[in-house]
Protein backbone atom coordinates (compact mmCIF):
# COMPACT_ATOMS: atom_id res chain seq x y z
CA UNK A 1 -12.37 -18.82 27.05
CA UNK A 2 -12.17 -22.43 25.46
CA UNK A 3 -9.12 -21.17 23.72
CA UNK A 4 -7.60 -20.79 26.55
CA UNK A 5 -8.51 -23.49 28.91
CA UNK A 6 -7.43 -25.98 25.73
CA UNK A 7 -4.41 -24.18 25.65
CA UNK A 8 -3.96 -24.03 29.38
CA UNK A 9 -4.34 -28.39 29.48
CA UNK A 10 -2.17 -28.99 27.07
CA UNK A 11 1.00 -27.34 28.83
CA UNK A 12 1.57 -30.32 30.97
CA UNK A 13 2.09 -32.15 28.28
CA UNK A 14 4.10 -30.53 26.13
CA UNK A 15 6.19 -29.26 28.89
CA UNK A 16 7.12 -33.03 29.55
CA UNK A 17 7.95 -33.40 26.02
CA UNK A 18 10.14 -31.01 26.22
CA UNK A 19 12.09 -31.21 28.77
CA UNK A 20 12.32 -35.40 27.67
CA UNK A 21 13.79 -33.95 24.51
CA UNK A 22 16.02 -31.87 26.46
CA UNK A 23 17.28 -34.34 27.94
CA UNK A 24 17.76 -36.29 24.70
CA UNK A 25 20.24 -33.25 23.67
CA UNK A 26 22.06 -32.89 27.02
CA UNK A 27 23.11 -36.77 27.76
CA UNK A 28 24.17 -36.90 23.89
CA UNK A 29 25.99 -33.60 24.23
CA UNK A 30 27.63 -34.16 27.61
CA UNK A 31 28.45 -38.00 26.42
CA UNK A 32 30.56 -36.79 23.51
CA UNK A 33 31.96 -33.68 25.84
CA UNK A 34 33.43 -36.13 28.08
CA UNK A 35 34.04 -39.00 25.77
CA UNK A 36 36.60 -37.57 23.77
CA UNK A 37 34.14 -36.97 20.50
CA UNK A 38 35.84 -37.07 16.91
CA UNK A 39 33.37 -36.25 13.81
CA UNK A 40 36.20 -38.42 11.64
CA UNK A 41 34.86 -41.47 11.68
CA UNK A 42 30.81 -40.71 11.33
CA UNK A 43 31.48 -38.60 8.84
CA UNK A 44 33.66 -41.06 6.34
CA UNK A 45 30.81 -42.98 7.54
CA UNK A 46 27.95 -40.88 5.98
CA UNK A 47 30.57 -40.41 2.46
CA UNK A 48 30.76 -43.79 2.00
CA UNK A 49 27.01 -44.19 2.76
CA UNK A 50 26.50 -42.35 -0.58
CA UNK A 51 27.91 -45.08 -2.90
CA UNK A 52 26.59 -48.24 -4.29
CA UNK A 53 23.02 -48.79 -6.13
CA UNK A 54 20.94 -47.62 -3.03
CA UNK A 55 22.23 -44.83 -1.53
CA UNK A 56 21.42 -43.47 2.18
CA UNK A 57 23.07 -40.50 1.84
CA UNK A 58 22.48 -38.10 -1.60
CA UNK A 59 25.46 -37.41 -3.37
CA UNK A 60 25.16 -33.55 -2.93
CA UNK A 61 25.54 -34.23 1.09
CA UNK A 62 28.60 -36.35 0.72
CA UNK A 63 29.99 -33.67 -1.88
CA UNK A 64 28.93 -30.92 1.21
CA UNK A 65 30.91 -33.44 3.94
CA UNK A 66 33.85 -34.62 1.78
CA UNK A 67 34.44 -30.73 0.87
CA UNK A 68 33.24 -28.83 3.59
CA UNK A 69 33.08 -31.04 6.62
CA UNK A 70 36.39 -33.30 6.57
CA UNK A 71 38.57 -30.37 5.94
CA UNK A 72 37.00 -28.53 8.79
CA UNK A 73 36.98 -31.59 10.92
CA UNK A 74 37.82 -29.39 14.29
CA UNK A 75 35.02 -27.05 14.45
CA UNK A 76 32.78 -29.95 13.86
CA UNK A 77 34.41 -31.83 16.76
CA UNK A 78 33.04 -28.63 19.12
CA UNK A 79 30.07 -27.40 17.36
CA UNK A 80 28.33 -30.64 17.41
CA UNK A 81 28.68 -31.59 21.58
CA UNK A 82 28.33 -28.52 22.50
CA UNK A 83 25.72 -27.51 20.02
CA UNK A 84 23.62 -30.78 21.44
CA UNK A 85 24.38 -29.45 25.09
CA UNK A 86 23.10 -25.72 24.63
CA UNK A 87 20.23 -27.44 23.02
CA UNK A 88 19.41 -29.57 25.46
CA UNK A 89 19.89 -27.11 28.38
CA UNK A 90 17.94 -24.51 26.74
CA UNK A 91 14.62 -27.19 26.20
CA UNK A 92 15.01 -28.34 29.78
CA UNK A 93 14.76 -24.55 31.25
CA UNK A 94 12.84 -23.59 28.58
CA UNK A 95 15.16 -20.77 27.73
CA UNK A 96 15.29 -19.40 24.25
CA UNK A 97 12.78 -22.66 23.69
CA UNK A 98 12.19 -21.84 19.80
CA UNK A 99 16.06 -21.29 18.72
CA UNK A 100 16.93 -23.95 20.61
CA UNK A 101 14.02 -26.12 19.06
CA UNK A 102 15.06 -24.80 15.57
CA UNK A 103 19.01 -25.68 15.92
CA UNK A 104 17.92 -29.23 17.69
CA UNK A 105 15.74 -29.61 14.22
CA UNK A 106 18.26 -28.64 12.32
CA UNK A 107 21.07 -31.06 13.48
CA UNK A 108 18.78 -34.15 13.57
CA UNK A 109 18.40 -32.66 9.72
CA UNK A 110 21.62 -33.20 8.88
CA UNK A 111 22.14 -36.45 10.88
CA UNK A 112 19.71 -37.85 9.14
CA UNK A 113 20.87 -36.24 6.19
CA UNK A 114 23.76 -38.36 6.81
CA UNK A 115 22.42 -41.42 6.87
CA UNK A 116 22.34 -42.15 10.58
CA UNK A 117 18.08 -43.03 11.86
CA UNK A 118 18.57 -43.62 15.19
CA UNK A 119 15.85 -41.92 17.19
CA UNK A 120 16.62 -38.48 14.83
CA UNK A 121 13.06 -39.30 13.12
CA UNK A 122 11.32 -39.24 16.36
CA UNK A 123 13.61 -36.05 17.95
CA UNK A 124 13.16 -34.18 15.01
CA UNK A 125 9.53 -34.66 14.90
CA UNK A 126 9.14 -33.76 18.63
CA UNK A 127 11.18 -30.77 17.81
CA UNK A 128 8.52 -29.78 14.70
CA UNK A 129 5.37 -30.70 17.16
CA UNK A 130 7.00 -28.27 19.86
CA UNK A 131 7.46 -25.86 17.24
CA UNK A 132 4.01 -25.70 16.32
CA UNK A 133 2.46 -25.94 20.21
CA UNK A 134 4.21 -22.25 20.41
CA UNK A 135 4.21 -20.80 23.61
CA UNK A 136 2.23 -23.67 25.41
CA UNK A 137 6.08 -25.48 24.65
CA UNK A 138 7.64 -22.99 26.98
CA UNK A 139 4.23 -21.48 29.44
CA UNK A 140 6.78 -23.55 32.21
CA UNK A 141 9.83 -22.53 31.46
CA UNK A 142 12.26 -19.39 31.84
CA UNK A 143 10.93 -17.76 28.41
CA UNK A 144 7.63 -16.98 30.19
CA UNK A 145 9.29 -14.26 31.92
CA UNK A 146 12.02 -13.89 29.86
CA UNK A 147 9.92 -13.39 26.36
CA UNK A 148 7.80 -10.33 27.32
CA UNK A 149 10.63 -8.44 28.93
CA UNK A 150 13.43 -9.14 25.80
CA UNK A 151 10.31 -8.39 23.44
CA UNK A 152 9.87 -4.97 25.16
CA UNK A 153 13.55 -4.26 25.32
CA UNK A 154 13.77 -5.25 21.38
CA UNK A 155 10.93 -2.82 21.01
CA UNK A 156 12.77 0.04 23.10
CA UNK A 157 15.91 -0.33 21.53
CA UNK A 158 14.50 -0.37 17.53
CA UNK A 159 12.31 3.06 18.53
CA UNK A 160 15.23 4.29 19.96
CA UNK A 161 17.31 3.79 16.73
CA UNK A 162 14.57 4.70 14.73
CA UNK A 163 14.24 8.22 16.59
CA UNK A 164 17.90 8.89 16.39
CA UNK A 165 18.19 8.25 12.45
CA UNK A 166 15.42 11.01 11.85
């Protein structure tokens, strides 16, 4: 019963923080949707961020942008804005809240990774606490209804396959 009245109080809260983090992901993702965004220049950026006798970014991550990343330029130039928009819209419905926590993680990763602080530190912790506050993240959101239901059709669907490979 305490359990669940603790867990119960904290939803407000994280709630807010999420859907303040979601909006973090959308204005950034929309910005760079409608601004014309071009990885080019933050990525040179981050390569040349890896020289000199202090370092912000480690050589390994400039080798992984100077071969992977500039030559692929393009598909950074999409995945990134609308990466940070499908983010930010799933954390402000709470839809899909723990994938969309995960890939939000997992781009303030690499920004950081790349040398660029900003407010990544304090997204990607929020991202991490949200993580860990489970379902009391997404208790007001679409994934309330939405969990059960895709849990039970997962379920369905696996016995299904199961039965019909017997």
């Amino acid at each position: 019963m305490l359990e669940r009245l603790r867990a119960n109080w904290t939803i407000p809260f994280w709630t807010i923080i999420r859907v303040w983090l979601g909006y973090e992901w959308v204005t950034a993702g929309f910005g760079k949707i409608t601004g014309g965004f071009d990885a080019t220049g933050f990525l040179t950026g981050a390569i040349e961020k890896a020289t000199g006798d202090h370092p912000a970014v480690a050589g390994w991550y400039a080798a992984f942008l100077k071969g992977f990343a500039m030559p692929n330029v393009e598909l950074f130039n999409v995945l990134v804005p609308y990466g940070e928009l499908l983010v930010g819209l799933g954390l402000l419905f709470g839809t899909l809240t723990t994938i969309a926590l995960y890939a939000g993680a997992f781009m303030n990763l690499n920004f950081l990774l790349a040398g660029t602080v900003s407010t990544n530190p304090v997204l990607y912790t929020m991202a991490i606490l949200l993580l860990v506050a489970g379902p009391a993240a997404y208790a007001w959101g679409v994934d309330r209804y939405m969990a059960p239901r895709l849990k039970h059709y997962l379920a369905e669907t696996f016995n299904r396959g199961e039965r019909l490979n017997h």
